[in-house]
N, C-alpha and C. Protein backbone atom coordinates (compact mmCIF):
# COMPACT_ATOMS: atom_id res chain seq x y z
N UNK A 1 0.82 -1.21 0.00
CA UNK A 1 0.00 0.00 0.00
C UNK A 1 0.86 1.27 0.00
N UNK A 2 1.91 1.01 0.68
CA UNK A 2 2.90 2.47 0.63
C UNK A 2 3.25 2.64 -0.78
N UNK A 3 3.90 1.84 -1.32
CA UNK A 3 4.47 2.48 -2.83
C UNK A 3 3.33 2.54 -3.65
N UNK A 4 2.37 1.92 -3.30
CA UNK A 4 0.64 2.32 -4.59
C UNK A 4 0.74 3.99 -4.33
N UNK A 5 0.88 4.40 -2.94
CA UNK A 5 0.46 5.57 -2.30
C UNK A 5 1.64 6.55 -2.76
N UNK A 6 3.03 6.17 -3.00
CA UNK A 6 3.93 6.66 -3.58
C UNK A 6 3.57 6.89 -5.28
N UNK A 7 3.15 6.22 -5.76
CA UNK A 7 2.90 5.93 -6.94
C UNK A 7 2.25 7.18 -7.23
N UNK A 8 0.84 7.20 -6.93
CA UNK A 8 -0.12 8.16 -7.02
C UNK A 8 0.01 9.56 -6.31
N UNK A 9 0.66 9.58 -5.19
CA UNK A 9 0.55 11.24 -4.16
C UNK A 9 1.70 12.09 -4.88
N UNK A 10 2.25 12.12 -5.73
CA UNK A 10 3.17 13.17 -6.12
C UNK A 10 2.34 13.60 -7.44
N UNK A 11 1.95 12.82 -8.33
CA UNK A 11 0.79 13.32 -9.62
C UNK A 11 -0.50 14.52 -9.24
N UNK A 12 -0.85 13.24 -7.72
CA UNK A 12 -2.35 14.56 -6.93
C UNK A 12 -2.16 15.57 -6.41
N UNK A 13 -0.28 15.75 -5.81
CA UNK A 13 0.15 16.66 -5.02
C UNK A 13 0.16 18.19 -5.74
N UNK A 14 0.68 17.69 -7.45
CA UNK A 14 0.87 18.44 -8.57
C UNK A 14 -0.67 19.00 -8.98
N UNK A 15 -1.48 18.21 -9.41
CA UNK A 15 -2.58 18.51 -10.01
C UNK A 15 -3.45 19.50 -8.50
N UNK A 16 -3.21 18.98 -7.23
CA UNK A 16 -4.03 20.13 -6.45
C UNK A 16 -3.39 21.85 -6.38
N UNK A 17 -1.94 21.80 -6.59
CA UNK A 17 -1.01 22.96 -6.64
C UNK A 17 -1.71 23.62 -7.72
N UNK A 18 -1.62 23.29 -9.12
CA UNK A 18 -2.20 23.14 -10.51
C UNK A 18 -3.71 23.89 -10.38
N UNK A 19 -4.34 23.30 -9.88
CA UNK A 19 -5.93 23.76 -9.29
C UNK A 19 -5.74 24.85 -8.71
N UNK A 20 -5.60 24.68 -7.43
CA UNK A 20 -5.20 26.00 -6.41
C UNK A 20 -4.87 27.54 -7.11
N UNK A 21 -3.88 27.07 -8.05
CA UNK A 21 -3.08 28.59 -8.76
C UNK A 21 -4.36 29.41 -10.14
N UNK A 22 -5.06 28.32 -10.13
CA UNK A 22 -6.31 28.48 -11.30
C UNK A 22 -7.00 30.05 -10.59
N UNK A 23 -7.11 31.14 -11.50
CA UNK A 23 -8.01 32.02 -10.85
C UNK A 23 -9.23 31.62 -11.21
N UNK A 24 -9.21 31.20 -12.29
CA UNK A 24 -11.05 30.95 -12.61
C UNK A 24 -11.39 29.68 -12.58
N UNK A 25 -11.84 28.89 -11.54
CA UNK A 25 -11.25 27.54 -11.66
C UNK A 25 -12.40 26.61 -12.74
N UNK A 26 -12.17 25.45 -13.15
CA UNK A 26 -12.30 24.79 -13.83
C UNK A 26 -13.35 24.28 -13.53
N UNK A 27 -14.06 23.37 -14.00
CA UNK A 27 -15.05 22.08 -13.19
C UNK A 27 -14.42 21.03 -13.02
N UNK A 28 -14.29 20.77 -11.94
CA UNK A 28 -13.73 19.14 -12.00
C UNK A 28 -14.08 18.06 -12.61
N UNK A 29 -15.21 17.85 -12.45
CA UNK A 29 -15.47 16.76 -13.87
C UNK A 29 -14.96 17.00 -14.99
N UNK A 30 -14.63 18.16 -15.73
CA UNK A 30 -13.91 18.30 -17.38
C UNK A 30 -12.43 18.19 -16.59
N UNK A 31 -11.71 18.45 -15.32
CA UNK A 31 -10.26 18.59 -15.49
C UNK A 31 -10.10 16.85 -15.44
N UNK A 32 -11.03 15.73 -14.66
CA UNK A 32 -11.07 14.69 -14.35
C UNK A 32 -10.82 14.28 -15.99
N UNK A 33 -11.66 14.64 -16.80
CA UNK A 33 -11.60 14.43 -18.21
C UNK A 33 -10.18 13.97 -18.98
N UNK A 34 -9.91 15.49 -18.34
CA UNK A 34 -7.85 15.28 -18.77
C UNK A 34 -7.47 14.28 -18.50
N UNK A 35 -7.14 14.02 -16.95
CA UNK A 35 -6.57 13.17 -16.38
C UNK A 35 -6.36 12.08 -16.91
N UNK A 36 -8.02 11.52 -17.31
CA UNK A 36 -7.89 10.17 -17.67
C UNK A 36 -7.70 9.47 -19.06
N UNK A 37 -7.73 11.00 -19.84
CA UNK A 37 -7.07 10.96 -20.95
C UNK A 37 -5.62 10.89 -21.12
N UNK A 38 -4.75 11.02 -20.00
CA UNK A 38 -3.59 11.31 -19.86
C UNK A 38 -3.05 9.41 -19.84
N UNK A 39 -4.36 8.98 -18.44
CA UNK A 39 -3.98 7.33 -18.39
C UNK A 39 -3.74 6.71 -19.80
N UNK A 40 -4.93 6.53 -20.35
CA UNK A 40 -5.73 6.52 -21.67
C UNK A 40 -4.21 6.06 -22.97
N UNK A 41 -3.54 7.73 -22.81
CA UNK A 41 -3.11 7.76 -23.88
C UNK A 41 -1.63 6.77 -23.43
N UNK A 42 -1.71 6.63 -22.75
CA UNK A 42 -0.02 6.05 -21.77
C UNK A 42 0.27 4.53 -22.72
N UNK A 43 -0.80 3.96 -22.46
CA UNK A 43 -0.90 2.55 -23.43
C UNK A 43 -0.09 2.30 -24.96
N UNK A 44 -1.09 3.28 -25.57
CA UNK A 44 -0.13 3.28 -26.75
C UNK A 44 0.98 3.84 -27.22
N UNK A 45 1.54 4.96 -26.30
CA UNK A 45 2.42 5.70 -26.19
C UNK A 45 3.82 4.32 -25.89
N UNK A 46 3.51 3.51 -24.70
CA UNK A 46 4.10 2.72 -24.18
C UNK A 46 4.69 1.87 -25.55
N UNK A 47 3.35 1.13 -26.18
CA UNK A 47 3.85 0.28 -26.97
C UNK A 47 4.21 0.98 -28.22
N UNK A 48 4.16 2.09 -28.65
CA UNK A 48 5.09 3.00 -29.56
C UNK A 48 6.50 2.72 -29.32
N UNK A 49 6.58 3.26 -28.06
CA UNK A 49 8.50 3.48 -27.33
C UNK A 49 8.79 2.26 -27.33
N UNK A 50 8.39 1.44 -27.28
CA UNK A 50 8.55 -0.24 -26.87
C UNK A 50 9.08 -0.89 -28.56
N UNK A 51 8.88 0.04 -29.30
CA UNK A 51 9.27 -1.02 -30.62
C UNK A 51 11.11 0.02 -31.38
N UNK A 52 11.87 -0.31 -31.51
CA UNK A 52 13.19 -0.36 -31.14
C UNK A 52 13.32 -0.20 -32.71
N UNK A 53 12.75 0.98 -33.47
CA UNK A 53 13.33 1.19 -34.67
C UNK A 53 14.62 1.80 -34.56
N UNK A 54 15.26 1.79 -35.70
CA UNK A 54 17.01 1.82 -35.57
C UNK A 54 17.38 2.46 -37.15
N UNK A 55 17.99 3.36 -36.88
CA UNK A 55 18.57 4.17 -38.38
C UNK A 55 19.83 4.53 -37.84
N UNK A 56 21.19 3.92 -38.82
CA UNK A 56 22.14 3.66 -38.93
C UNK A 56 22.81 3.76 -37.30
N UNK A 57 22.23 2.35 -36.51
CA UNK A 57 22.14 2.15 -35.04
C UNK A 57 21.72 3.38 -34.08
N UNK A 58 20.88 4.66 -34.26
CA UNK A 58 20.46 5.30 -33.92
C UNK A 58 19.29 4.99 -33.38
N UNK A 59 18.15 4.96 -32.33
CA UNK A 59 16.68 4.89 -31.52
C UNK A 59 16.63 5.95 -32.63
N UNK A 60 15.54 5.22 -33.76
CA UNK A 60 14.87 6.54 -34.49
C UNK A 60 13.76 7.40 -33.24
N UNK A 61 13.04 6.51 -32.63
CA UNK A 61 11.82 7.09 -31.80
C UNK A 61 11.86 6.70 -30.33
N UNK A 62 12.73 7.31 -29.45
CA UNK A 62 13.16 7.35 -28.14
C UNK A 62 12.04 7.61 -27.13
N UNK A 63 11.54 7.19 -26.11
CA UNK A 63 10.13 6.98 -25.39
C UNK A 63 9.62 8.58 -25.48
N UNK A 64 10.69 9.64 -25.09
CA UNK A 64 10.05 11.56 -24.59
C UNK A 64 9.34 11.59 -26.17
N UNK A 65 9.80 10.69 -27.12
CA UNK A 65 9.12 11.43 -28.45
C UNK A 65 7.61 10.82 -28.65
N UNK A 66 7.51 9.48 -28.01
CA UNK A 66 6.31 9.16 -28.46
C UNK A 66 5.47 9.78 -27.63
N UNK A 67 5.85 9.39 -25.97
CA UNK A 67 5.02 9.63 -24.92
C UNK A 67 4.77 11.74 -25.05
N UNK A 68 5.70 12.16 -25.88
CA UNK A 68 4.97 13.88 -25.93
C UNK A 68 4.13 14.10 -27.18
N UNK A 69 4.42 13.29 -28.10
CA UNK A 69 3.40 13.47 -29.75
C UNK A 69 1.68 12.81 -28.65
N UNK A 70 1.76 11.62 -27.87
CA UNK A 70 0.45 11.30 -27.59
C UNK A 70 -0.04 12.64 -27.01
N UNK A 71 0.90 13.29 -25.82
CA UNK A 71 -0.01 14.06 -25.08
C UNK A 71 -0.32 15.34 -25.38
N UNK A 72 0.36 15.61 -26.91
CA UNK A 72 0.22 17.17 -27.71
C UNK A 72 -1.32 16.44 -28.18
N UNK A 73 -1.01 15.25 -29.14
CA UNK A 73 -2.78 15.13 -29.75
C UNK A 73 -3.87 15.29 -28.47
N UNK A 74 -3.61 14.44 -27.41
CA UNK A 74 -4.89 14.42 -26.53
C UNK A 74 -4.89 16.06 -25.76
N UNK A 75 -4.13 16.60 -26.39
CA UNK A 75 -4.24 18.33 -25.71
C UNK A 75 -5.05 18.62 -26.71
N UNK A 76 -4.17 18.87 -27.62
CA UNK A 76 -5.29 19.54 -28.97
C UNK A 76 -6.80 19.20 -29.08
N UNK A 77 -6.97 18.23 -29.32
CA UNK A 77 -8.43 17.34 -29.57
C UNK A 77 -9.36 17.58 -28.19
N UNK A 78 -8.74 17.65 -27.15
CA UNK A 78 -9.62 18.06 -25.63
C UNK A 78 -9.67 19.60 -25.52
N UNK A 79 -9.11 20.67 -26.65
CA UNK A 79 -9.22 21.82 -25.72
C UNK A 79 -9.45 22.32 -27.15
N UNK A 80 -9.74 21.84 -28.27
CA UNK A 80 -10.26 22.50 -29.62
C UNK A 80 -11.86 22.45 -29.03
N UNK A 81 -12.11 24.11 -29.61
CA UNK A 81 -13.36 24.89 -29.16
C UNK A 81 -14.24 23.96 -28.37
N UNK A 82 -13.25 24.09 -27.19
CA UNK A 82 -13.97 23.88 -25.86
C UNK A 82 -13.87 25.45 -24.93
N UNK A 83 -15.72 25.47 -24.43
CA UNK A 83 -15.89 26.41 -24.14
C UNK A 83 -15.47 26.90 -22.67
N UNK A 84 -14.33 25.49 -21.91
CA UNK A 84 -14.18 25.93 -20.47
C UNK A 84 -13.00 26.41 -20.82
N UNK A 85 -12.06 26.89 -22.31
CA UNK A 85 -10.49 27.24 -22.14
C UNK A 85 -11.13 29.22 -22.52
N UNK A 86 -10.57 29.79 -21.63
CA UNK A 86 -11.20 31.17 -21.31
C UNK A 86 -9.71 31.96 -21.77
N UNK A 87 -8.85 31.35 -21.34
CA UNK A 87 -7.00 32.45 -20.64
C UNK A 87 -6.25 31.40 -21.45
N UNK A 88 -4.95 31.88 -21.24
CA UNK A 88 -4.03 30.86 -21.50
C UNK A 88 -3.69 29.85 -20.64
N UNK A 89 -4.01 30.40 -19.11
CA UNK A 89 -3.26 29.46 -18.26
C UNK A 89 -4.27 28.42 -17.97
N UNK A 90 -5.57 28.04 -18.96
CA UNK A 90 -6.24 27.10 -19.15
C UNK A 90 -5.45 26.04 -19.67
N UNK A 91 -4.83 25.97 -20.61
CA UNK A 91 -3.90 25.52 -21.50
C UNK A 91 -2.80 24.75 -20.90
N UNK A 92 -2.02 25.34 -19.90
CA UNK A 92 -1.51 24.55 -19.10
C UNK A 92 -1.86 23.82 -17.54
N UNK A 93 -3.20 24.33 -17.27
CA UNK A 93 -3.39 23.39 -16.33
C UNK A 93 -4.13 21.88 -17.26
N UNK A 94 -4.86 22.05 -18.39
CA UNK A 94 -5.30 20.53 -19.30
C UNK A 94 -4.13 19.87 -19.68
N UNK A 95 -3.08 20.63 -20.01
CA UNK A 95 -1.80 19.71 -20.69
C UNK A 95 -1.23 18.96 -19.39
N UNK A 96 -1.17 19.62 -17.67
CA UNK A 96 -0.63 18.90 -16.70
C UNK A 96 -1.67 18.28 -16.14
N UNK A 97 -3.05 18.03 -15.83
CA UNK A 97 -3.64 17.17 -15.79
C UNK A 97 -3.41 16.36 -16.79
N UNK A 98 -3.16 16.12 -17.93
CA UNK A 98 -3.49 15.09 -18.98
C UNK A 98 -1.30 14.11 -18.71
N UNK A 99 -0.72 15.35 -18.31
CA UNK A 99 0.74 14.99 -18.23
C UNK A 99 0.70 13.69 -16.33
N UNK A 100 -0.13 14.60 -15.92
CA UNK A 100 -0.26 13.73 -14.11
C UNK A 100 -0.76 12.20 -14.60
N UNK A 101 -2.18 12.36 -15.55
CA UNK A 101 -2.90 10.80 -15.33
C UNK A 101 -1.66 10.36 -16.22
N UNK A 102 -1.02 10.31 -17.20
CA UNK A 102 -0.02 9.59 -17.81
C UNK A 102 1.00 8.88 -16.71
N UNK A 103 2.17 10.53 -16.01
CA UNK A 103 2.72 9.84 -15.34
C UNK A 103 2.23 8.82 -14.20
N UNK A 104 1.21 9.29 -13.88
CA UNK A 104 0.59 7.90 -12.46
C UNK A 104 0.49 6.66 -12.81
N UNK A 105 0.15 6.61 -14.43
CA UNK A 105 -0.09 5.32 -15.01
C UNK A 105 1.81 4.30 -15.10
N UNK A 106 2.53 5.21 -15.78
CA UNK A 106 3.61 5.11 -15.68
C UNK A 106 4.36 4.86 -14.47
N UNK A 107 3.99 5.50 -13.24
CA UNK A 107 4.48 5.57 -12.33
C UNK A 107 4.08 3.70 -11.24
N UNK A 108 3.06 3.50 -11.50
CA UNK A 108 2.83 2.30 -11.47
C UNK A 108 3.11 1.13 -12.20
N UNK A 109 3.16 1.08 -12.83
CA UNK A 109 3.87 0.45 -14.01
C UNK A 109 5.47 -0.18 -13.67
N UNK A 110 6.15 1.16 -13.02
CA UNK A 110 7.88 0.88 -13.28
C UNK A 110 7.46 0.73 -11.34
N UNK A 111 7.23 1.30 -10.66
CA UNK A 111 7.02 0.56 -9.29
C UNK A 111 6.95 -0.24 -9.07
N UNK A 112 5.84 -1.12 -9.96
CA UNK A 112 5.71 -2.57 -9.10
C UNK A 112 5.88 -2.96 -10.18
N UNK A 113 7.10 -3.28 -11.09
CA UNK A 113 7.72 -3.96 -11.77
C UNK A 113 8.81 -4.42 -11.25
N UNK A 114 8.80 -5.93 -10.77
CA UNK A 114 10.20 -6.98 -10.39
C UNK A 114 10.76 -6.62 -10.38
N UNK A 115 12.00 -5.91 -11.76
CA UNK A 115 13.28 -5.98 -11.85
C UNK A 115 13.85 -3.91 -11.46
N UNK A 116 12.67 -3.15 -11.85
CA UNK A 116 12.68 -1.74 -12.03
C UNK A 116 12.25 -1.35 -10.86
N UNK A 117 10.93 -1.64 -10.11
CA UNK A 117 10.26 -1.31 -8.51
C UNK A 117 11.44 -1.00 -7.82
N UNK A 118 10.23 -0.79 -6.96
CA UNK A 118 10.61 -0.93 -5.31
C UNK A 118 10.31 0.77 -4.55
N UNK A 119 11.33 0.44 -3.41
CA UNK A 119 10.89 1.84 -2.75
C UNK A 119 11.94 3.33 -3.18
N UNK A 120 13.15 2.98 -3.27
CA UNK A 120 14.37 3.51 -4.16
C UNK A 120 13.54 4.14 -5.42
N UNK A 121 13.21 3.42 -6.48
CA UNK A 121 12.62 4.09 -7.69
C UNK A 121 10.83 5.05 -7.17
N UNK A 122 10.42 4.47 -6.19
CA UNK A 122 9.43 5.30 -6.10
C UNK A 122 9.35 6.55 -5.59
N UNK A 123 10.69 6.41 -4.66
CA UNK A 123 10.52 7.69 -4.09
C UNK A 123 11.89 8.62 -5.16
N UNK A 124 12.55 7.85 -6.02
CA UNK A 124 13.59 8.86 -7.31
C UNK A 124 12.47 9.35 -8.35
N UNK A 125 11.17 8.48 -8.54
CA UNK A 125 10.44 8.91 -9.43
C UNK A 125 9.60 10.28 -8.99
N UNK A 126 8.98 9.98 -7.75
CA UNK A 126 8.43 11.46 -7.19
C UNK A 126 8.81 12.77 -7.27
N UNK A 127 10.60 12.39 -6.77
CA UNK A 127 11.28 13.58 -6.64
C UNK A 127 11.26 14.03 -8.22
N UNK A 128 11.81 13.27 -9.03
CA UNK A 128 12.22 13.60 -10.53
C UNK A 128 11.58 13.47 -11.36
N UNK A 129 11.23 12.58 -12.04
CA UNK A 129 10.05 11.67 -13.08
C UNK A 129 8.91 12.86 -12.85
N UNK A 130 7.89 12.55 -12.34
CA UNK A 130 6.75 13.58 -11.89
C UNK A 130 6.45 14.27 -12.07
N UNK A 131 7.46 15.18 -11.37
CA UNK A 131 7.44 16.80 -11.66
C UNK A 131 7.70 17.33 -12.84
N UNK A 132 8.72 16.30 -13.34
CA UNK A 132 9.05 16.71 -14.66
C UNK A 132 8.54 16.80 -15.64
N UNK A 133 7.30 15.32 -16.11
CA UNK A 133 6.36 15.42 -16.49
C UNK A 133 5.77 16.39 -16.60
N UNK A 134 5.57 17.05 -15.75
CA UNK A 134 4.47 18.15 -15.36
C UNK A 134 5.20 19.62 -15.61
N UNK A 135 6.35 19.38 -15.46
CA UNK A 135 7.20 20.53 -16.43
C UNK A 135 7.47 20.46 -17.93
N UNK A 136 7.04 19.40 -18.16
CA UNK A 136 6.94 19.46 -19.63
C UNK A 136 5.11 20.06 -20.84
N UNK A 137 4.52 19.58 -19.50
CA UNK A 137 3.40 19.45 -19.80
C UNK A 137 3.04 21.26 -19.95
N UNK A 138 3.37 21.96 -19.15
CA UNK A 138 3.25 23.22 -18.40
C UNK A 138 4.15 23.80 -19.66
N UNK A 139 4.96 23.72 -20.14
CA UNK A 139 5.85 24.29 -21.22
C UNK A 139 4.76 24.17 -22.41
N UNK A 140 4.27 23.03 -22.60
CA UNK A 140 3.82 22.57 -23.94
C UNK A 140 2.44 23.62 -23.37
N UNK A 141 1.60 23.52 -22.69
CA UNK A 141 0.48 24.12 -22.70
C UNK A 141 0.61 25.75 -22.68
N UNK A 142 2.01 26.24 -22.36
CA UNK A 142 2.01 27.76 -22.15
C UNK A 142 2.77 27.75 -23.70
N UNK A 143 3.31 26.63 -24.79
CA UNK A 143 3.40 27.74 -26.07
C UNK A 143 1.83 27.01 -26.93
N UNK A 144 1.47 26.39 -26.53
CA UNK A 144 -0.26 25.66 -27.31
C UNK A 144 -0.70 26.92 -27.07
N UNK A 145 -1.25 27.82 -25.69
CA UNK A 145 -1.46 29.16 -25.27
C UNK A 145 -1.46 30.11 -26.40
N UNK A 146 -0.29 29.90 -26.64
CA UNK A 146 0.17 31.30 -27.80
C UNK A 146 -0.39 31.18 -29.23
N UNK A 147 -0.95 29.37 -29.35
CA UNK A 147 -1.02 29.18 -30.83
C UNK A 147 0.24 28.74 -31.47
N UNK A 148 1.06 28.58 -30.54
CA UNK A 148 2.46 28.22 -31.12
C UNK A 148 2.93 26.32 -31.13
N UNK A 149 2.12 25.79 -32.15
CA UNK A 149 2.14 24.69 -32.17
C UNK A 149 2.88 23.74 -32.42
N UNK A 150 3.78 23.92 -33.20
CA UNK A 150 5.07 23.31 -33.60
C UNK A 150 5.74 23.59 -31.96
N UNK A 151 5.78 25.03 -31.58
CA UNK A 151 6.99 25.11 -30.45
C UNK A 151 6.42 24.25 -29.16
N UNK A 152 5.09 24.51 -29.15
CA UNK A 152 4.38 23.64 -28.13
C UNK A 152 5.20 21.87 -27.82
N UNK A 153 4.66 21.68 -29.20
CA UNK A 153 5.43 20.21 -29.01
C UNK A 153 7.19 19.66 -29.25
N UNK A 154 7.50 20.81 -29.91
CA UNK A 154 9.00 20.58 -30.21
C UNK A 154 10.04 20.57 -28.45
N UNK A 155 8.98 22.10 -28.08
CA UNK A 155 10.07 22.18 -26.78
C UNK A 155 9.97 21.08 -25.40
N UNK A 156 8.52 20.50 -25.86
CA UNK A 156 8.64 19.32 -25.08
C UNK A 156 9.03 17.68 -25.36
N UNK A 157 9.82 17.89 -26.65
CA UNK A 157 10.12 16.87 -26.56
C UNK A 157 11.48 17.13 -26.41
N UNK A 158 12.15 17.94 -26.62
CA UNK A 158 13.30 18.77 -26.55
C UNK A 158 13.75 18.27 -25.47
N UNK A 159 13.11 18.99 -24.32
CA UNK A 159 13.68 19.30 -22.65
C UNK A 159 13.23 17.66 -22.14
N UNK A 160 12.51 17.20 -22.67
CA UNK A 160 12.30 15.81 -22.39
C UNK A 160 13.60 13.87 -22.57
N UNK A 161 13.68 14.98 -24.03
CA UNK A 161 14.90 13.92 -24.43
C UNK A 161 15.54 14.29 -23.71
N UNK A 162 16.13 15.88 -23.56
CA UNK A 162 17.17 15.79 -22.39
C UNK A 162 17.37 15.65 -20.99
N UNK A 163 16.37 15.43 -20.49
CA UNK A 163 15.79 14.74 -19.41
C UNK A 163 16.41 13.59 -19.47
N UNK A 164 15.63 12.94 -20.17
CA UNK A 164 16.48 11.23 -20.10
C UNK A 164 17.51 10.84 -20.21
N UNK A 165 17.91 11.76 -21.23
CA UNK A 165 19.75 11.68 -21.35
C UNK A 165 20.48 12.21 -20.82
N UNK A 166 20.24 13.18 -19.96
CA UNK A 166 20.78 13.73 -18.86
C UNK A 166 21.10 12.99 -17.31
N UNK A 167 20.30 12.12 -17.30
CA UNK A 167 19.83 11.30 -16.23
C UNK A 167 20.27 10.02 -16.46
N UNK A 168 20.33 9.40 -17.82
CA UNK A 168 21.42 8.19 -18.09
C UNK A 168 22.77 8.56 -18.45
N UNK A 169 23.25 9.70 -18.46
CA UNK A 169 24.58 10.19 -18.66
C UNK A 169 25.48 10.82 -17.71
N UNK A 170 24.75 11.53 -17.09
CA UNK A 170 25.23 12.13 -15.78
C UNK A 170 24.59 12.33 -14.40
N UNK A 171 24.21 10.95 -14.13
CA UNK A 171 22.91 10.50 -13.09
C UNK A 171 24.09 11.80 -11.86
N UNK A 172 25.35 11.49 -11.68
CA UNK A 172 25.48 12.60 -10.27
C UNK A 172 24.99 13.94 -10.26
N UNK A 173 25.37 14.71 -11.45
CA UNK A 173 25.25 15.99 -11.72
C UNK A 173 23.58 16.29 -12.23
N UNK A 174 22.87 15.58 -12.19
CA UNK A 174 21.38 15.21 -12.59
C UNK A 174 20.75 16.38 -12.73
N UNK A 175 20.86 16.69 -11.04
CA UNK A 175 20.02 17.89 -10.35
C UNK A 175 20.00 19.34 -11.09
N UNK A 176 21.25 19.64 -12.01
CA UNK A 176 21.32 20.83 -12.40
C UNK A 176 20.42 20.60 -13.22
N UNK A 177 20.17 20.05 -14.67
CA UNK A 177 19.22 20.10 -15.33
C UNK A 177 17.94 20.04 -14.60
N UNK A 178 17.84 19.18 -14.00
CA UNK A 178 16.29 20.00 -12.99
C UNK A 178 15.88 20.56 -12.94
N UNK A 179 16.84 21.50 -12.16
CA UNK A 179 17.03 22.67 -11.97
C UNK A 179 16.63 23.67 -13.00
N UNK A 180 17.48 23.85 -14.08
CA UNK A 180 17.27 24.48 -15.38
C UNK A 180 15.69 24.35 -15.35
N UNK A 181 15.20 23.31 -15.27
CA UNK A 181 13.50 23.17 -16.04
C UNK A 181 12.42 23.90 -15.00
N UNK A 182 13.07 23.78 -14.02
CA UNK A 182 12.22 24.33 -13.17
C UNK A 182 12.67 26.09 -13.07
N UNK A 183 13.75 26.70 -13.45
CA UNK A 183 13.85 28.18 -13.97
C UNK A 183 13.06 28.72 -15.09
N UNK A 184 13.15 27.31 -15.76
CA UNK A 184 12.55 27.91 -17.48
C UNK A 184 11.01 27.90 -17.50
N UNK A 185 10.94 27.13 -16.26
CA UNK A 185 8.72 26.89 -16.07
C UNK A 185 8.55 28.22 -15.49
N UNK A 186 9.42 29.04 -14.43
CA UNK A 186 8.80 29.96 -13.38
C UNK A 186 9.01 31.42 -14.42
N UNK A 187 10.35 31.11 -15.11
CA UNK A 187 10.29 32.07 -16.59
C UNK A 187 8.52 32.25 -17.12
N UNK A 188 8.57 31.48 -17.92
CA UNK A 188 7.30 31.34 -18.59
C UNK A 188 6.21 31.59 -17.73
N UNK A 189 5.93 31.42 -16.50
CA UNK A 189 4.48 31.49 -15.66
C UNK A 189 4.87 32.57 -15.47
N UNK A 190 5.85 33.34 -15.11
CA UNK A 190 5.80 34.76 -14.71
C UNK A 190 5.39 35.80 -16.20
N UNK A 191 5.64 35.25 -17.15
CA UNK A 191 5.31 36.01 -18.54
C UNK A 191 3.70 35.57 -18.73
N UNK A 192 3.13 34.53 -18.38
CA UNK A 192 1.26 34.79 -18.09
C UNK A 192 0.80 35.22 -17.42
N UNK A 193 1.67 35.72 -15.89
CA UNK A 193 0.62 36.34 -15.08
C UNK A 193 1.02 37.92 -15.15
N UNK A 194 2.00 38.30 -15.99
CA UNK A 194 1.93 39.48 -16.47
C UNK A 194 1.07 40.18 -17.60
């Protein structure tokens, strides 16, 4: 029950912060909407990343690329002339709900998996995995905001690949890129609430 509870309390911890900062808030039943579109899309995203195409021994399609093309379509398609997106910062609270139900799905998944689990990865995924998600999600929904659709999805797959490769390359020094993502999110939120 602890790591289910690990699994899930860093996604809800995000999505109530997420809520909270909303001035006009949402209905919960449509943000619930996201969410489970976020689970939803995790599936095929999964078995996308899962197939090991190769150009001249290169990962043509590395997991940040599939798992961010699913969650740009299920953004687009959930927030095309829908009448609850009012502001921009509509935009990024649907892209991090839809980014939370993914990672939770994910987040369960590599937890109580045999060889990947345990309590070590659940509580490295909270700290890191998670949030990050949700910093990607928050990027993509503040340039979707602008109409900027290409940049929407480019910069999240961008800061995403380097996420991963940052983290299988220089697991000590990790934290700085973190870091970085979490400057470049408070960048951007400070340019919407201006």
């Amino acid at each position: 029950m602890i790591l289910f509870n690990l699994a899930v309390a860093p996604a809800f911890a995000i999505l109530l912060f997420t809520y909270i900062k909303d001035k006009h808030k949402e209905p919960i039943g449509w943000l619930v909407t996201f969410f489970l579109a976020g689970i939803l899309i995790a599936v095929p995203a999964a078995l996308l990343s899962s197939l090991d195409i190769r150009f001249a021994n290169i990962r043509v399609l590395p997991a940040s690329v599939s798992e961010e093309i699913f969650k740009f379509l299920a953004l687009i398609l959930l927030t095309k002339k829908n009448k609850h997106i009012e502001e921009r910062y509509d935009f990024i609270i649907c892209a991090v709900f839809i980014a939370m139900g993914f990672a939770t799905f994910e987040n369960i998944l590599y937890i109580f998996n045999d060889s990947l689990g345990g309590m070590s990865t659940a509580i490295t995924r909270a700290i890191f995995s998670v949030p990050a998600h949700a910093m990607f999600a928050a990027i993509m929904g503040y340039f979707l905001g602008k109409r900027k659709y290409f940049l929407s999805l480019a910069s999240a797959i961008v800061l995403h690949t380097g996420f991963n490769a940052f983290l299988r390359t220089y697991p000590h020094i990790f934290y700085i890129y973190f870091i970085f993502l979490g400057f470049f999110l408070i960048f951007l939120l400070k340019k919407i609430h201006k």
